[in-house]
N, C-alpha and C. Protein backbone atom coordinates (compact mmCIF):
# COMPACT_ATOMS: atom_id res chain seq x y z
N UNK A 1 108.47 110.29 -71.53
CA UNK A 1 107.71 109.94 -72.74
C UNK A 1 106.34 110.58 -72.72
N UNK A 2 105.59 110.14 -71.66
CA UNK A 2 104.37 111.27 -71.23
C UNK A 2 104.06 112.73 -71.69
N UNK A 3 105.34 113.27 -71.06
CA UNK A 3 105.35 114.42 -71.04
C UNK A 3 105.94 115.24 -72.56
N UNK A 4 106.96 114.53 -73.31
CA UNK A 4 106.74 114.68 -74.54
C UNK A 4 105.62 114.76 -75.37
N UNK A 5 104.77 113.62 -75.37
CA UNK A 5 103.75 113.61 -75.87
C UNK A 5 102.94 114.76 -75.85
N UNK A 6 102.60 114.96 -74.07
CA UNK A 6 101.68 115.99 -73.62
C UNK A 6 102.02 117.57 -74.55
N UNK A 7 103.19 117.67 -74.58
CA UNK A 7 103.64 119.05 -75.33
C UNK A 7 103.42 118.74 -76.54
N UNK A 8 103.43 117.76 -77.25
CA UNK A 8 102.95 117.62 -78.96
C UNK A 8 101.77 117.76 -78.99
N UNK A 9 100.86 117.46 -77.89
CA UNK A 9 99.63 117.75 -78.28
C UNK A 9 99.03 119.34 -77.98
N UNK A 10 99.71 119.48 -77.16
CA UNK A 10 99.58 121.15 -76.78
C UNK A 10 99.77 121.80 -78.17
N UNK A 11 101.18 121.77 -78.52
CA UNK A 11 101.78 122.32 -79.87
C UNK A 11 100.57 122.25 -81.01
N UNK A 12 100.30 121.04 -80.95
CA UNK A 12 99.29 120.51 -82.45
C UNK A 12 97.57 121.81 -81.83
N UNK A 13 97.29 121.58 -80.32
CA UNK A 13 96.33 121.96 -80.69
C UNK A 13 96.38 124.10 -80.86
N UNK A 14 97.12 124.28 -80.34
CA UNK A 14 97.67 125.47 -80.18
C UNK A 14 97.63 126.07 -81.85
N UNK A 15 98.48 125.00 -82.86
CA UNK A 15 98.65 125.41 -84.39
C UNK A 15 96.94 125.14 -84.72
N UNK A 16 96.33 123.78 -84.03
CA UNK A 16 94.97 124.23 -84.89
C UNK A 16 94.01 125.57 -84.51
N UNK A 17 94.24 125.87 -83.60
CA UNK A 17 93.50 127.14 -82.68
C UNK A 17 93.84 128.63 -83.46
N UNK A 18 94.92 128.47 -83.85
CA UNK A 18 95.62 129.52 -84.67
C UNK A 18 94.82 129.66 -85.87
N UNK A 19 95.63 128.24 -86.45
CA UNK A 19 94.61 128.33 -87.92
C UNK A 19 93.16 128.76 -88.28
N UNK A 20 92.45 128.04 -87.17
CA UNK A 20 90.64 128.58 -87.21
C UNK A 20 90.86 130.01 -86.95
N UNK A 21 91.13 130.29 -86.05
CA UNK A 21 91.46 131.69 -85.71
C UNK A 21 91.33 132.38 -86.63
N UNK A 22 92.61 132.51 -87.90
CA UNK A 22 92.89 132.98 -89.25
C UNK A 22 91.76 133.03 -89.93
N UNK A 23 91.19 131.88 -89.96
CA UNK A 23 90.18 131.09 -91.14
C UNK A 23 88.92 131.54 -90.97
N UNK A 24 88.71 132.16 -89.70
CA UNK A 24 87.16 133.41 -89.22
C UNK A 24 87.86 134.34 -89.58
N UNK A 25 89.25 134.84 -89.42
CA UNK A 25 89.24 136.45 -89.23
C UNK A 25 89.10 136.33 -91.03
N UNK A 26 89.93 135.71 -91.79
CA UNK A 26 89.69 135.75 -93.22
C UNK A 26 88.07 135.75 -93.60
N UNK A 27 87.48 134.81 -93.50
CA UNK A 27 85.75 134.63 -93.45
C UNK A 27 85.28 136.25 -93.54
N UNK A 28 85.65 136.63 -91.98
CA UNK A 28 84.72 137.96 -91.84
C UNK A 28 85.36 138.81 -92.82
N UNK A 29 86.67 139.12 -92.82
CA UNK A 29 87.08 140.08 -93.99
C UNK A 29 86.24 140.36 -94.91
N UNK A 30 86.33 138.59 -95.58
CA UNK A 30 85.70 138.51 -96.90
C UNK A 30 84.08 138.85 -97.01
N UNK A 31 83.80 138.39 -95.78
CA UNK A 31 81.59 139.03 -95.98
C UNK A 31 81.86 140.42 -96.12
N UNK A 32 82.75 140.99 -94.98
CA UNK A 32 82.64 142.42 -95.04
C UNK A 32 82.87 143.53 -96.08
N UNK A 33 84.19 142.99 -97.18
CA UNK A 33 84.21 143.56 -97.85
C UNK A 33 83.61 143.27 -98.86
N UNK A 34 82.70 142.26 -99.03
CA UNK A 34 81.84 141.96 -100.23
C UNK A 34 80.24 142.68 -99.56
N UNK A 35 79.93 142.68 -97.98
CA UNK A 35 79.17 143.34 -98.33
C UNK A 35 78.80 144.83 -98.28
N UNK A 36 80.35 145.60 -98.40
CA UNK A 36 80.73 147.08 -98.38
C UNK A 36 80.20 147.09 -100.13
N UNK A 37 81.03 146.12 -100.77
CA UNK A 37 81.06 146.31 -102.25
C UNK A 37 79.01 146.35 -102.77
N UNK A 38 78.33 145.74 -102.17
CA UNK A 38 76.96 145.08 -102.44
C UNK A 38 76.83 146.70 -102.11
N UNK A 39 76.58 147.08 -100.91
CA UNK A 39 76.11 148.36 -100.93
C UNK A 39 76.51 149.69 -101.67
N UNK A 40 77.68 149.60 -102.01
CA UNK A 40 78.31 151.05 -102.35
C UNK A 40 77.38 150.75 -104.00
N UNK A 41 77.48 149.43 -104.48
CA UNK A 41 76.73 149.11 -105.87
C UNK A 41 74.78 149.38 -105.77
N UNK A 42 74.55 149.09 -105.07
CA UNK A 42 73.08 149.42 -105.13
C UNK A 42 73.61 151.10 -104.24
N UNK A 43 74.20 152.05 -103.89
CA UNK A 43 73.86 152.90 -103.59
C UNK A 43 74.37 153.88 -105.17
N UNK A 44 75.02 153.31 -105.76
CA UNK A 44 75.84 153.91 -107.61
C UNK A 44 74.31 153.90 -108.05
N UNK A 45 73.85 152.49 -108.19
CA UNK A 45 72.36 152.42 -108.84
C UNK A 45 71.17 153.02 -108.29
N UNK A 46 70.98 153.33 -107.52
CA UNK A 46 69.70 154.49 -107.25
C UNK A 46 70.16 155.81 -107.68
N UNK A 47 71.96 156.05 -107.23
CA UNK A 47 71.68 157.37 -107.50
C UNK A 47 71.65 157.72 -109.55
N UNK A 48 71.77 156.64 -110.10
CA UNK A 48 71.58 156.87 -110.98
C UNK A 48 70.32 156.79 -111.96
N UNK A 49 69.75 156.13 -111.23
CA UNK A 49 67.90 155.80 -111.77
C UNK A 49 67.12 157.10 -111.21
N UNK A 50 67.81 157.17 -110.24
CA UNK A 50 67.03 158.82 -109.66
C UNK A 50 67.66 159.84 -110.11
N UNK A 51 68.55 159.88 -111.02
CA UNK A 51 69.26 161.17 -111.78
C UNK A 51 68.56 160.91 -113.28
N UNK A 52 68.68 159.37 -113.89
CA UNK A 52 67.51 159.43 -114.76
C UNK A 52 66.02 160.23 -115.22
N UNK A 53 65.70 159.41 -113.51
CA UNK A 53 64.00 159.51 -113.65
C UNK A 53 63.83 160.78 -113.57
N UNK A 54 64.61 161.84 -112.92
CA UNK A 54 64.49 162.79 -112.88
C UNK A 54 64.62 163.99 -114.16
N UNK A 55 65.63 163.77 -114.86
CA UNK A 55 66.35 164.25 -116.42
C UNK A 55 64.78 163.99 -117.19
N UNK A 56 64.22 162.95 -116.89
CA UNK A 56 63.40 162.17 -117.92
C UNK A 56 61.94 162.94 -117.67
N UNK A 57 61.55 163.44 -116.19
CA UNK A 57 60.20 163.91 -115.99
C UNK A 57 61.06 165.51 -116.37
N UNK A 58 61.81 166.13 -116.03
CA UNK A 58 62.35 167.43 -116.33
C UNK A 58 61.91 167.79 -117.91
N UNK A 59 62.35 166.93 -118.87
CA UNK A 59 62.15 167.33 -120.24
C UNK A 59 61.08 167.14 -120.53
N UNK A 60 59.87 166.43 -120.06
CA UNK A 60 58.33 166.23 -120.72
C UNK A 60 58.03 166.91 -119.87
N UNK A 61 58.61 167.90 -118.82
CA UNK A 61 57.44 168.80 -118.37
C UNK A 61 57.81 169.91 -119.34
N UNK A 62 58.91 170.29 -120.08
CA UNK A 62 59.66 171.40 -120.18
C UNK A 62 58.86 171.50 -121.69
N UNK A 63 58.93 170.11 -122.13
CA UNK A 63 58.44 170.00 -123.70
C UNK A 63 57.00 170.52 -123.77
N UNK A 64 56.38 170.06 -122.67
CA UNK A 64 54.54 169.86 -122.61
C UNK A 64 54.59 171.38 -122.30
N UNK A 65 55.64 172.02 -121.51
CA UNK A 65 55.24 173.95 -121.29
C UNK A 65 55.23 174.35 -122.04
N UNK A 66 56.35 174.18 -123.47
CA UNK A 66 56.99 174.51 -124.24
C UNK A 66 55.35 174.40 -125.18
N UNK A 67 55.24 173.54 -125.52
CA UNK A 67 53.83 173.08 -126.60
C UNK A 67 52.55 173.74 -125.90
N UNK A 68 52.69 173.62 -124.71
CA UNK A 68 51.44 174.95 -124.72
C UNK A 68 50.93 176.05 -124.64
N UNK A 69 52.54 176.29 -124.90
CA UNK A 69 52.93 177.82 -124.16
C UNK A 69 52.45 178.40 -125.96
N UNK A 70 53.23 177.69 -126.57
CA UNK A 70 53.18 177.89 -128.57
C UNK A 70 51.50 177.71 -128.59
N UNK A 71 50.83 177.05 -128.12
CA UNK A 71 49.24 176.66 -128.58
C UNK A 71 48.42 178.12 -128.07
N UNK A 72 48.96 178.40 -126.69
CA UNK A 72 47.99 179.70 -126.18
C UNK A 72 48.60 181.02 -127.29
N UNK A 73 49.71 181.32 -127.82
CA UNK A 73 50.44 181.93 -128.81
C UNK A 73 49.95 182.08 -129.28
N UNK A 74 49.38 181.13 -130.43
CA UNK A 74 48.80 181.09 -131.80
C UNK A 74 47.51 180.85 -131.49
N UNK A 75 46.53 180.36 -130.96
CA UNK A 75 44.89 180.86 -130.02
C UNK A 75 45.21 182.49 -130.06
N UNK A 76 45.66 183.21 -129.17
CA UNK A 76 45.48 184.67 -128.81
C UNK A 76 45.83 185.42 -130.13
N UNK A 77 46.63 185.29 -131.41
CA UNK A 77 47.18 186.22 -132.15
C UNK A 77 46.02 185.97 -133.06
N UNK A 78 45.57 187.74 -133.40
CA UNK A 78 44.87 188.58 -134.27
C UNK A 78 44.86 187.43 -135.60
N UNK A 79 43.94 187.41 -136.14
CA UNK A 79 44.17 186.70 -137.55
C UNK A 79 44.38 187.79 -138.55
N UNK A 80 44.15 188.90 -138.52
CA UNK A 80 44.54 190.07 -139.35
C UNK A 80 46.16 189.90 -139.64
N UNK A 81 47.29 189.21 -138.20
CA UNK A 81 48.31 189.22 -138.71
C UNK A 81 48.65 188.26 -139.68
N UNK A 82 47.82 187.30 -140.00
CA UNK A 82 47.60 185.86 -140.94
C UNK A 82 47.55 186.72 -142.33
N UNK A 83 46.28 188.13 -142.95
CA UNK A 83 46.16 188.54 -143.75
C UNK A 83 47.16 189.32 -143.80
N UNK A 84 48.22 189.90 -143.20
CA UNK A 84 49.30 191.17 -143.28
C UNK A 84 50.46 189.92 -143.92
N UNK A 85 50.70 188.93 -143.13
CA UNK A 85 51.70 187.97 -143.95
C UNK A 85 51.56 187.59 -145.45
N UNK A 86 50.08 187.14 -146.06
CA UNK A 86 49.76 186.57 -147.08
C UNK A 86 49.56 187.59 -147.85
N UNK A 87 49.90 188.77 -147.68
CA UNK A 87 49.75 189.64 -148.64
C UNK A 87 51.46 189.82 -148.76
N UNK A 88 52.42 190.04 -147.56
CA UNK A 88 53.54 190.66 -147.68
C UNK A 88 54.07 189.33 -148.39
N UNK A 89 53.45 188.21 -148.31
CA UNK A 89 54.32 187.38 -149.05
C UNK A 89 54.41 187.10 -150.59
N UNK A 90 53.15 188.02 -151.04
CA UNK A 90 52.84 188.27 -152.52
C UNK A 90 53.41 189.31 -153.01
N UNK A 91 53.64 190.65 -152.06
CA UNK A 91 54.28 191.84 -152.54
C UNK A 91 55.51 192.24 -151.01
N UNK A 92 56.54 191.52 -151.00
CA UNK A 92 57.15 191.79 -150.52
C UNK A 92 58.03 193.25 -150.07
N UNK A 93 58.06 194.19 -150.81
CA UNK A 93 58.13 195.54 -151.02
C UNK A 93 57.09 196.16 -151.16
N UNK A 94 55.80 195.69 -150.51
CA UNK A 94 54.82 196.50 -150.36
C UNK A 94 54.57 197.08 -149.13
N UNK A 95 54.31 198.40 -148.83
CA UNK A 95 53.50 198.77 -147.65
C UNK A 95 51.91 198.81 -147.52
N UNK A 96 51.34 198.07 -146.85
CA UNK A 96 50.24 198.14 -146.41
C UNK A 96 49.67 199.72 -145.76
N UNK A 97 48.90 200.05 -146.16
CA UNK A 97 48.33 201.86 -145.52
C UNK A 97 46.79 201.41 -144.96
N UNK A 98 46.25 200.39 -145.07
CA UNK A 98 44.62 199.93 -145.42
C UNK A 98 44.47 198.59 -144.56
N UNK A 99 43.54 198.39 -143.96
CA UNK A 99 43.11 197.36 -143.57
C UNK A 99 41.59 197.40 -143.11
N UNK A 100 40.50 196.65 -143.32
CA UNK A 100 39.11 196.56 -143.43
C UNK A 100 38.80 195.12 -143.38
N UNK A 101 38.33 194.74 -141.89
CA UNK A 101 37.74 192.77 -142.22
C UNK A 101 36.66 193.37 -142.63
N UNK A 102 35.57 192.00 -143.30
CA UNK A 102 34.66 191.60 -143.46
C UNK A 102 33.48 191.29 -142.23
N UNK A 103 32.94 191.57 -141.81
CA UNK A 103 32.06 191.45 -140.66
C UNK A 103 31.55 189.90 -140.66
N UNK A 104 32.27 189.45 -139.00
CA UNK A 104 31.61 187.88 -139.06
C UNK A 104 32.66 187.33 -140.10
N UNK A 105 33.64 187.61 -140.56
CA UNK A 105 34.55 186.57 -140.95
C UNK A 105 35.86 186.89 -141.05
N UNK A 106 36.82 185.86 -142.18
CA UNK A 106 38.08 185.76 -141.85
C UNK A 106 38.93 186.40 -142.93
N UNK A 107 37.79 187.18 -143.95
CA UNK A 107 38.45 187.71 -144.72
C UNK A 107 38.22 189.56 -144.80
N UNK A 108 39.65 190.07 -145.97
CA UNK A 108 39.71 191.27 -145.19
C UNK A 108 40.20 191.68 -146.63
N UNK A 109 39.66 193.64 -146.94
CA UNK A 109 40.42 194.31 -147.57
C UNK A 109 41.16 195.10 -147.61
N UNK A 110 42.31 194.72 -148.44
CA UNK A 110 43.41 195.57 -147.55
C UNK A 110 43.93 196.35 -149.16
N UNK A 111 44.48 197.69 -148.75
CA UNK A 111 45.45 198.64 -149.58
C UNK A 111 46.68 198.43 -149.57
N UNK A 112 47.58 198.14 -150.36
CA UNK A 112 48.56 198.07 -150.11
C UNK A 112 49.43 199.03 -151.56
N UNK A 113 51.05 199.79 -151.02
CA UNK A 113 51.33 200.57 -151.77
C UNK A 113 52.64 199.51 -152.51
N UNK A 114 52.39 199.77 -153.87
CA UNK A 114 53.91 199.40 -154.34
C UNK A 114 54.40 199.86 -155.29
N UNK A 115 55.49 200.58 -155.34
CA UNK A 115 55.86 201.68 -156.15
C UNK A 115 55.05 202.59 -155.95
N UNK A 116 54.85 203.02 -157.02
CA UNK A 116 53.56 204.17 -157.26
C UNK A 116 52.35 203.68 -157.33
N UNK A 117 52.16 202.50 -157.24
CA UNK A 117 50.76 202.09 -157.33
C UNK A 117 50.17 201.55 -155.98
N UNK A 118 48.92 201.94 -156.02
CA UNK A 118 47.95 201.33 -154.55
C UNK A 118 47.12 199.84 -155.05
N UNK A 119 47.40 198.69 -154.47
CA UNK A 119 46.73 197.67 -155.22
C UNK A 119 45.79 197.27 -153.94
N UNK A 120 44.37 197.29 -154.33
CA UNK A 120 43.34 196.88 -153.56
C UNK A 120 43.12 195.41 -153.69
N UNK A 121 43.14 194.72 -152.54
CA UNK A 121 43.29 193.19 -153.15
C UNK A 121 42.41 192.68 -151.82
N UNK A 122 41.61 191.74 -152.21
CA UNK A 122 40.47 190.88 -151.13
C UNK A 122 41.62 189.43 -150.52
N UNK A 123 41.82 189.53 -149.54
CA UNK A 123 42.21 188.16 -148.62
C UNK A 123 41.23 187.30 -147.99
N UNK A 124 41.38 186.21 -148.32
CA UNK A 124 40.62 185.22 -147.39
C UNK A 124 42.06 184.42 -146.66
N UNK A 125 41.33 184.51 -145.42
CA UNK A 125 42.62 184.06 -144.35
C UNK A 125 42.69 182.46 -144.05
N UNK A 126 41.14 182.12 -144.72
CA UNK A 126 40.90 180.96 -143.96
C UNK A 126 41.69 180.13 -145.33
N UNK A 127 40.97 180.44 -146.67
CA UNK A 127 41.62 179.73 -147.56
C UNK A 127 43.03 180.16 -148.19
N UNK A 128 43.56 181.20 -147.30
CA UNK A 128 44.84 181.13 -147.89
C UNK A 128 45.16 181.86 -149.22
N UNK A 129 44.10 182.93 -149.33
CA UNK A 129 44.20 183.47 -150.91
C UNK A 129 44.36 185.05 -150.63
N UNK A 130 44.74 185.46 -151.84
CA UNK A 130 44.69 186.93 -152.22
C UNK A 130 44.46 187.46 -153.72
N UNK A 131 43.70 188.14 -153.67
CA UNK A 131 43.23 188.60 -155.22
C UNK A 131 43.11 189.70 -155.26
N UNK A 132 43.65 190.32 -156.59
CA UNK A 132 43.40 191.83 -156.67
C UNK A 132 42.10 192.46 -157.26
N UNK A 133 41.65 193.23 -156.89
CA UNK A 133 40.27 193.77 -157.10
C UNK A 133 40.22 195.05 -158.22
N UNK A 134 41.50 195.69 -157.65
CA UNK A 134 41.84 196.80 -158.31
C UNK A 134 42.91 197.44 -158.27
N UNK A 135 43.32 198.23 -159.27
CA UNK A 135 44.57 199.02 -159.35
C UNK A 135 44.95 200.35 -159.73
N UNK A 136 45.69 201.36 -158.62
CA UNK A 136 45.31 202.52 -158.62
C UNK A 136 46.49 203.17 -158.80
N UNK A 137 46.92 204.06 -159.90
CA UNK A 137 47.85 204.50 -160.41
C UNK A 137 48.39 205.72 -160.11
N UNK A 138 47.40 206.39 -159.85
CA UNK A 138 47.02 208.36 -159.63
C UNK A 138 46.74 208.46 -158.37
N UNK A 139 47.11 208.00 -156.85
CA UNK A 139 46.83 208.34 -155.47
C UNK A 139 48.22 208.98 -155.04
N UNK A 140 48.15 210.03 -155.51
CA UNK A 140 50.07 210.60 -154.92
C UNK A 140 49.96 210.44 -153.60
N UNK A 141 48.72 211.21 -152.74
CA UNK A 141 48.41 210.99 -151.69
C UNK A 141 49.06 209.85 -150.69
N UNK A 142 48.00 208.53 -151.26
CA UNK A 142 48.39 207.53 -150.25
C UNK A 142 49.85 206.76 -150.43
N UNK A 143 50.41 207.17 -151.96
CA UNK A 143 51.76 206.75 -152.11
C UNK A 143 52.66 207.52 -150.80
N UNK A 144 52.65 208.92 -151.11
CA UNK A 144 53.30 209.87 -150.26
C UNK A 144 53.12 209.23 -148.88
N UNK A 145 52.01 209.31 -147.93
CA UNK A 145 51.94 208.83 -146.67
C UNK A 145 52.52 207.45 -146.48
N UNK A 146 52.50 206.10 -147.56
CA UNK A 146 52.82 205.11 -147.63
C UNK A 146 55.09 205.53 -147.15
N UNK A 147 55.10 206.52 -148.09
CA UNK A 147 56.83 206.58 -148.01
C UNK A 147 57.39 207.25 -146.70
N UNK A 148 56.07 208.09 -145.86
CA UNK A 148 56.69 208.71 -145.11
C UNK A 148 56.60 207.83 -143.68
N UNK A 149 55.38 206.97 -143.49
CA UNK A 149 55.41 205.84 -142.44
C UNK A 149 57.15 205.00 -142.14
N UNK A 150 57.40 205.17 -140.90
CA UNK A 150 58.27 204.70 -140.31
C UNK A 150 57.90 203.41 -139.86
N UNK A 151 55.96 203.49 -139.27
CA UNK A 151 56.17 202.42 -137.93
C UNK A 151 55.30 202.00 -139.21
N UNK A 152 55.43 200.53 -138.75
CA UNK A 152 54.48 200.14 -140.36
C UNK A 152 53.10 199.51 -139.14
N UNK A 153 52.22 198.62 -140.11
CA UNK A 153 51.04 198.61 -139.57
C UNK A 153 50.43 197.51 -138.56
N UNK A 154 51.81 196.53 -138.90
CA UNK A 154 51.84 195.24 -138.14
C UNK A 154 52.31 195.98 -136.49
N UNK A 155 53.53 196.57 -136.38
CA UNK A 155 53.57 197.22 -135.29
C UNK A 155 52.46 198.40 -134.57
N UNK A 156 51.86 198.91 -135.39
CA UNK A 156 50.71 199.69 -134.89
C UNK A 156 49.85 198.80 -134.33
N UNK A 157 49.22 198.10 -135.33
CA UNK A 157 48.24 196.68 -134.28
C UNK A 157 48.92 196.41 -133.19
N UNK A 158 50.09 195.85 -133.03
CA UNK A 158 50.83 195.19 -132.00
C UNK A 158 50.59 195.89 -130.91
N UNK A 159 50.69 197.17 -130.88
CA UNK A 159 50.29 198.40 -129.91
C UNK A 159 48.89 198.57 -129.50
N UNK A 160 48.28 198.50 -130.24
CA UNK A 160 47.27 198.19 -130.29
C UNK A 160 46.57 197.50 -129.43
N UNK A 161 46.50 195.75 -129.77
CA UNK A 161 46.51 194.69 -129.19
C UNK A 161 47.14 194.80 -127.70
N UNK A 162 47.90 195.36 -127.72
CA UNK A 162 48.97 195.61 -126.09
C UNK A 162 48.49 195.87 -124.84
N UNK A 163 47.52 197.14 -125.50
CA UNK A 163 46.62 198.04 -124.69
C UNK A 163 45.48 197.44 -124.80
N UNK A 164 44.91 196.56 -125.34
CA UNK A 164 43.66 196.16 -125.63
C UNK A 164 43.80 194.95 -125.73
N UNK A 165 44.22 193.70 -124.92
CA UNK A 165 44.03 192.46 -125.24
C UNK A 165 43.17 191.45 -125.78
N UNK A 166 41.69 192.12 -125.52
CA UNK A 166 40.86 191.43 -125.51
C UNK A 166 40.10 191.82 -126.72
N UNK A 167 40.96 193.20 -127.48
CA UNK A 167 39.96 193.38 -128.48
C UNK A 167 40.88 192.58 -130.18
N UNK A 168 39.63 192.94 -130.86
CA UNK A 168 39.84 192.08 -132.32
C UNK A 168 39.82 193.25 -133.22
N UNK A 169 40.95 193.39 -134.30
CA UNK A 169 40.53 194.25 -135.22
C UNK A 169 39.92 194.46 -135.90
N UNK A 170 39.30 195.34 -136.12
CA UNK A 170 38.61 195.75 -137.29
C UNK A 170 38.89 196.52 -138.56
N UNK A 171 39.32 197.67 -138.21
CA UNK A 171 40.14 198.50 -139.56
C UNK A 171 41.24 199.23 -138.83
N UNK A 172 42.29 199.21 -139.39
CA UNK A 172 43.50 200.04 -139.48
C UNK A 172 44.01 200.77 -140.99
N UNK A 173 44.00 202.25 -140.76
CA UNK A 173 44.29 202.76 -141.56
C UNK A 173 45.43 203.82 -141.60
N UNK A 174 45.60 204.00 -142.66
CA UNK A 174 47.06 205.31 -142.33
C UNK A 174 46.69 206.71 -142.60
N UNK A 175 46.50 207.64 -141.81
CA UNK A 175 45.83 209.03 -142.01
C UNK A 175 46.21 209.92 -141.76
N UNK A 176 46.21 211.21 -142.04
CA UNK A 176 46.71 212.90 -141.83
C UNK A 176 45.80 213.26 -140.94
N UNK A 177 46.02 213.21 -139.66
CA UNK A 177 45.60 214.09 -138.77
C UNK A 177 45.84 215.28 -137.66
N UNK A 178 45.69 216.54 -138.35
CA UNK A 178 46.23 217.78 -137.77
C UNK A 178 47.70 217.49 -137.53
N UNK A 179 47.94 217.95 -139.07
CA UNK A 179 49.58 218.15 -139.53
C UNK A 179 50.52 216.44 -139.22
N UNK A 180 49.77 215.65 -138.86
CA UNK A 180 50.76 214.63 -137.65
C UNK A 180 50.36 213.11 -138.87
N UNK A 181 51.42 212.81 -138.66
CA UNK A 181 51.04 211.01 -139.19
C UNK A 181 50.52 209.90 -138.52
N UNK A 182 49.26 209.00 -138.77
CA UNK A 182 49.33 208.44 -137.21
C UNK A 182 48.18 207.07 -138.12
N UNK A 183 48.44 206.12 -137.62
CA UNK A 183 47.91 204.80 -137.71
C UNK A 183 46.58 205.19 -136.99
N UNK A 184 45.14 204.61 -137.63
CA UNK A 184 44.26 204.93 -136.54
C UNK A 184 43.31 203.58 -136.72
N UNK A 185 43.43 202.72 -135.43
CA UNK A 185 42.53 201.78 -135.57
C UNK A 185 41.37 201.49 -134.60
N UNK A 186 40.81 200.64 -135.13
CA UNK A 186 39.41 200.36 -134.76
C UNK A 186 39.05 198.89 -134.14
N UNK A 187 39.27 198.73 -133.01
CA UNK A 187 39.28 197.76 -132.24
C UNK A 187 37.62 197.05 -131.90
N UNK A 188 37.05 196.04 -131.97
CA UNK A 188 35.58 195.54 -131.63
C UNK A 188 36.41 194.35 -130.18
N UNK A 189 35.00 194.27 -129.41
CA UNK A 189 35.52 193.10 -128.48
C UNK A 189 34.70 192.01 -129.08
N UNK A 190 35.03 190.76 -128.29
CA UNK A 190 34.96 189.56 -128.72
C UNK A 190 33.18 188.84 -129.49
N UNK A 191 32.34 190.04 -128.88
CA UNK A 191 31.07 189.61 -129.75
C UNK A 191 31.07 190.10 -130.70
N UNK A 192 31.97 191.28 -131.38
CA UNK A 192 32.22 192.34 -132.72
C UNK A 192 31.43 193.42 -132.43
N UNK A 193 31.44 194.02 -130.66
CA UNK A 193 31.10 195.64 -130.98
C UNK A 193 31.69 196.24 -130.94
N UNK A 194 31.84 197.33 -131.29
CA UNK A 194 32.79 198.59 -131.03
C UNK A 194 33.62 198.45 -130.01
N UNK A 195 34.80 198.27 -129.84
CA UNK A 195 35.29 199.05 -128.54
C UNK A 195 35.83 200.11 -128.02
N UNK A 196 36.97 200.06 -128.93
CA UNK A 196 37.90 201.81 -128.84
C UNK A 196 38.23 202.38 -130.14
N UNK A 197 39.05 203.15 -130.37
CA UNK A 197 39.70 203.32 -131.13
C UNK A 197 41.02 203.91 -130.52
N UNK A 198 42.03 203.00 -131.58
CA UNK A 198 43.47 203.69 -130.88
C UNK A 198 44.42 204.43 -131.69
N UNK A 199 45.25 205.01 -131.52
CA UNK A 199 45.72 205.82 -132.35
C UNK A 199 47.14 205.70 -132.51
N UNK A 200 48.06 205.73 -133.02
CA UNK A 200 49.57 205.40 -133.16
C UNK A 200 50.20 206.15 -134.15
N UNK A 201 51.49 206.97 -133.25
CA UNK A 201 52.29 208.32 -134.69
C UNK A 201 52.67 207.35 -135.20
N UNK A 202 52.35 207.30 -136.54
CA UNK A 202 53.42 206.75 -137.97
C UNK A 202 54.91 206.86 -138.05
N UNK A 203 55.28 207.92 -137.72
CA UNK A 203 56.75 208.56 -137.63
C UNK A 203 56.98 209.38 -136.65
């Protein structure tokens, strides 16, 4: 009877020894794979706040280059090309042969050919205007040189300006010199003296 007993209790404690057994190894499973899951989730979320933050400083640096890159653009460009637009936008089929600023300001007289006629017209750059002064019917001359120009006068400046960064125009004109066609302008530096003069074949 003893010894029956003695083996039921063996048996009983043997099944509870088992069970705990189970009941840690389950336990640890479960921390472990919950705290595999905790990490792999905060390691998803950084790498995605840091693929953010990054996308996010990338485009406001790209935008802010972008905007000042356009601001130093339009600072450095000639305002003469301001008067070559506001005229071409009044006579679109016109060639310009003439250009003359005003000393100390923003306005300029310019020749321009259309058809057969040469129309002398005053620009102000600042207010945005153009007016004709005069109109010239009988210049076969500057018509002729007007038809035979290839490079027109916006590209002559451009050349211009290229070689001369620092200078500001003053007059560009279209002229016959020894048999040859050639843009000839007149560059001042930034206090308005003289600086060069440059020269460019027409054709």
């Amino acid at each position: 009877m003893f010894t029956r007993k003695l083996f039921t209790l063996t048996a009983v404690a043997g099944l509870s020894l088992s069970l705990a057994a189970c009941g840690d190894d389950s336990g640890n499973s479960d921390a472990t794979a919950t705290e595999t899951t905790v990490v792999t989730s905060d390691d998803a979320t950084t790498e995605e706040t840091t693929t953010a933050e990054e996308t996010t400083d990338s485009g406001v640096a790209t935008e802010t280059q972008t905007a000042v890159s356009d601001a130093d653009a339009t600072a450095d460009r000639d305002i003469v090309f301001d008067a070559i637009d506001l005229v071409m936008a009044e006579h679109a089929d016109g060639i310009i042969i003439d250009i003359d600023r005003e000393d100390d300001t923003e306005a300029y007289e310019i020749d321009v050919v259309v058809g057969e006629e040469v129309l002398e017209l005053d620009v102000d750059t600042a207010a945005g205007e153009v007016r004709e002064s005069d109109r010239d019917n009988d210049d076969a001359e500057d018509v002729r040189r007007a038809q035979e120009a290839t490079v027109t006068i916006s590209d002559a400046i451009t050349q211009a300006l290229e070689a001369h960064p620092d200078g500001v125009v003053d007059e560009a004109s279209l002229e016959d010199e020894d048999g040859r066609l050639e843009w000839q302008i007149d560059l001042d530096d930034v206090e308005r003296n003289d600086l060069t003069e440059f020269t460019v074949l027409a054709n």
